[in-house]
Protein backbone atom coordinates (compact mmCIF):
# COMPACT_ATOMS: atom_id res chain seq x y z
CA UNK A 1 -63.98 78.04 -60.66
CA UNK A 2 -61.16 77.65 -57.85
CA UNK A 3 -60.96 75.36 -55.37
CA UNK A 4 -62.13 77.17 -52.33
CA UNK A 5 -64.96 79.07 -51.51
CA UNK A 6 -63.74 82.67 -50.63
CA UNK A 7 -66.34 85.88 -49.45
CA UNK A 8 -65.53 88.99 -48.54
CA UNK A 9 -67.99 91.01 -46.65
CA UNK A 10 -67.90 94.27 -45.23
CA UNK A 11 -69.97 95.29 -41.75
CA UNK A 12 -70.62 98.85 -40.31
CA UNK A 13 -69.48 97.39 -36.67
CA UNK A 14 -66.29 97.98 -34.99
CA UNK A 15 -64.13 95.12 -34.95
CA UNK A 16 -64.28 94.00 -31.70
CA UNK A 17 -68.02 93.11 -31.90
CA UNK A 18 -67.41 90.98 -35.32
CA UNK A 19 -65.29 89.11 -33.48
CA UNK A 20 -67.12 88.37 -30.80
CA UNK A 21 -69.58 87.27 -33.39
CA UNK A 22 -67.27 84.93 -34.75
CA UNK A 23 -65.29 83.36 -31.59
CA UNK A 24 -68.23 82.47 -28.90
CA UNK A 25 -70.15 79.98 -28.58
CA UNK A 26 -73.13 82.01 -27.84
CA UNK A 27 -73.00 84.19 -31.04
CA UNK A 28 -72.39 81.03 -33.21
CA UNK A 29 -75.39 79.82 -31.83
CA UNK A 30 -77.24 82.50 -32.76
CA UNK A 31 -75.98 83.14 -36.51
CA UNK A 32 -75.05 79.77 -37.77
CA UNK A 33 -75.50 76.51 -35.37
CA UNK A 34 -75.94 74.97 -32.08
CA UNK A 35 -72.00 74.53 -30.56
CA UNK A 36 -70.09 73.73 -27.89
CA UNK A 37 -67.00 75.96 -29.48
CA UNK A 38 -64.52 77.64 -27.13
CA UNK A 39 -61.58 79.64 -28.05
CA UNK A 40 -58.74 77.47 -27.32
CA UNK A 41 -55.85 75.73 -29.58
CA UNK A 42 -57.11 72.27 -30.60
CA UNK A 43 -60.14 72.58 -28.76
CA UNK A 44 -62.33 69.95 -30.79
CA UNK A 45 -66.11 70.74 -30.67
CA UNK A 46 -68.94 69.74 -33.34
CA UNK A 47 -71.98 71.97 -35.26
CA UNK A 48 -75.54 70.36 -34.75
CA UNK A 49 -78.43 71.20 -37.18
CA UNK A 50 -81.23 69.28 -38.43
CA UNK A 51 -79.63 65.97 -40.60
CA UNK A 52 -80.43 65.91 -44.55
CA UNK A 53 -79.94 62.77 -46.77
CA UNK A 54 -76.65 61.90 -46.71
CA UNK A 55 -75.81 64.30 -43.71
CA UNK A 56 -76.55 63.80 -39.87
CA UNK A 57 -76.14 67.11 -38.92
CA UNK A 58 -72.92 66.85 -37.12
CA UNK A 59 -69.93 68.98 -38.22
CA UNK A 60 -67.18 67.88 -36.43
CA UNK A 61 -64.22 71.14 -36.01
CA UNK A 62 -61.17 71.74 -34.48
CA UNK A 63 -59.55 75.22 -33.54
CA UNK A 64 -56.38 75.38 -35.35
CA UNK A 65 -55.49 78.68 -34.85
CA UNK A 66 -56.51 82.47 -33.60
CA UNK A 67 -55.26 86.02 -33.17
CA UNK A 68 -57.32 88.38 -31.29
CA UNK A 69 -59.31 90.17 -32.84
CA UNK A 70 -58.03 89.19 -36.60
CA UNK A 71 -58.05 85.40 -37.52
CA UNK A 72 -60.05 82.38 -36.01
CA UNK A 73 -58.73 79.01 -38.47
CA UNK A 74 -60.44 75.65 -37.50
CA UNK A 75 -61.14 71.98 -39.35
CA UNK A 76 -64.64 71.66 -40.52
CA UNK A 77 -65.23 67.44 -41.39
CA UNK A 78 -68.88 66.37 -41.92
CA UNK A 79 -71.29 64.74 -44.40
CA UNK A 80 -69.22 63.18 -47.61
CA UNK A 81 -66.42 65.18 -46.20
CA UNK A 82 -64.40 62.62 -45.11
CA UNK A 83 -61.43 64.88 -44.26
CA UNK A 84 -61.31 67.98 -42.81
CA UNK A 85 -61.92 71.17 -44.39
CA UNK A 86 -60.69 74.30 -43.54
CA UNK A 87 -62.52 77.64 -42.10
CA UNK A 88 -60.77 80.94 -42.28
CA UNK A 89 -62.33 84.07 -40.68
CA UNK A 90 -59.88 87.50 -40.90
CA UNK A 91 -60.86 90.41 -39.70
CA UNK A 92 -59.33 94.05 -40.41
CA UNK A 93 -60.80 97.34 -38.91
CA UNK A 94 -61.47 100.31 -40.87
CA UNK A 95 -62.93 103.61 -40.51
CA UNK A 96 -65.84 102.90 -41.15
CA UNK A 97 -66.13 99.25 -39.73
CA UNK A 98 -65.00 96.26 -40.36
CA UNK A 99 -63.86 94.00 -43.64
CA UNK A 100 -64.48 90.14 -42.98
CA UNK A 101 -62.02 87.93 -45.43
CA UNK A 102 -63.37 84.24 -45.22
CA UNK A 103 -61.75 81.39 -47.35
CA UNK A 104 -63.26 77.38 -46.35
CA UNK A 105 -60.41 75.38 -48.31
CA UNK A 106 -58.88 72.15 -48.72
CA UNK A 107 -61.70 70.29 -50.58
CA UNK A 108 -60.61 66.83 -52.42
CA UNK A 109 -62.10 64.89 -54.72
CA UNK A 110 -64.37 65.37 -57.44
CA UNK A 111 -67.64 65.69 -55.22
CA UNK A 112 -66.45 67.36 -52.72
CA UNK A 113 -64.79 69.84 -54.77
CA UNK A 114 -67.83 70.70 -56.77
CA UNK A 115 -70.84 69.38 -55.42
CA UNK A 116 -70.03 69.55 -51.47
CA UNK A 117 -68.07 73.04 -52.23
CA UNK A 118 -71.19 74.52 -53.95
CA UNK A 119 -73.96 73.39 -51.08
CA UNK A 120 -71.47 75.16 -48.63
CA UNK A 121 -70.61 78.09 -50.92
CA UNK A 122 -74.59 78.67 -51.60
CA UNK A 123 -74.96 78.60 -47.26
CA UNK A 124 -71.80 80.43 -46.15
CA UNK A 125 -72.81 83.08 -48.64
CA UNK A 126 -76.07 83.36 -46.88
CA UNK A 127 -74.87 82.87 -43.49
CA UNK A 128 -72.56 85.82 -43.92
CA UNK A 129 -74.66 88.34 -45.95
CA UNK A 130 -77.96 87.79 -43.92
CA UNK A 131 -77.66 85.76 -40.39
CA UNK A 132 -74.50 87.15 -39.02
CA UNK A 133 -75.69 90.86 -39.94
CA UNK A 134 -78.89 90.26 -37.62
CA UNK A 135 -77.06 89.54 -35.16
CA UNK A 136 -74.38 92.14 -35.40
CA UNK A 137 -76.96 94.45 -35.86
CA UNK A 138 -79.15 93.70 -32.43
């Protein structure tokens, strides 16, 4: 098992409108949380969802990098993370749509690399098979 949790997904929309799915705030909103994300270089912003045991529902982020309409990059730091992760997004256009390439790295420790790396792996994996293709598909 590596260290980071890497998906590769594959959507029938042109690239543009993936994109947009993955750098607003609106579109966040809808697919994964409540935000108050904007595009711009070390913008810091947070996630809110409903807290859990040992989580209270704040992800604090931090844009670290973007290249329209290809690669988003920012720091992802909440529950027993106690430093920030990593979120990749690239995009690359094809024929036929569009290939997502997303990689959340930098996980230390022993819970957070298996325990905190699986809860995330389990919801990303969702998030990006079945939330984000609802809305892409609207």
């Amino acid at each position: 098992m590596g260290k980071d949790i890497r998906i590769q997904r594959f959507y029938p929309h042109p690239i543009d409108k993936v994109w947009t799915a993955i750098s607003t705030s609106e579109a966040l909103a809808e697919w994964l949380m409540p935000n108050d994300f904007k595009l711009e270089k070390n913008h810091e912003f947070t996630f809110k969802t409903k807290p859990q045991p040992g989580f209270d529902g704040i992800v604090k982020c931090k844009v670290i990098d973007f290249q329209i309409p290809s690669k988003l990059q920012f720091t992802w730091q909440g529950g027993p993370l106690k430093k920030p992760t990593l979120v990749s997004f690239e995009l690359q256009a094809t024929n036929e749509g569009t290939n997502l390439h997303f990689i959340h790295s930098g996980f230390e420790g022993f819970i957070n690399q298996y325990i905190v790396r699986f809860i995330l792996g389990s919801g990303w994996k969702g998030l990006l098979k079945t939330s984000i293709k609802k809305y892409l598909d609207k």
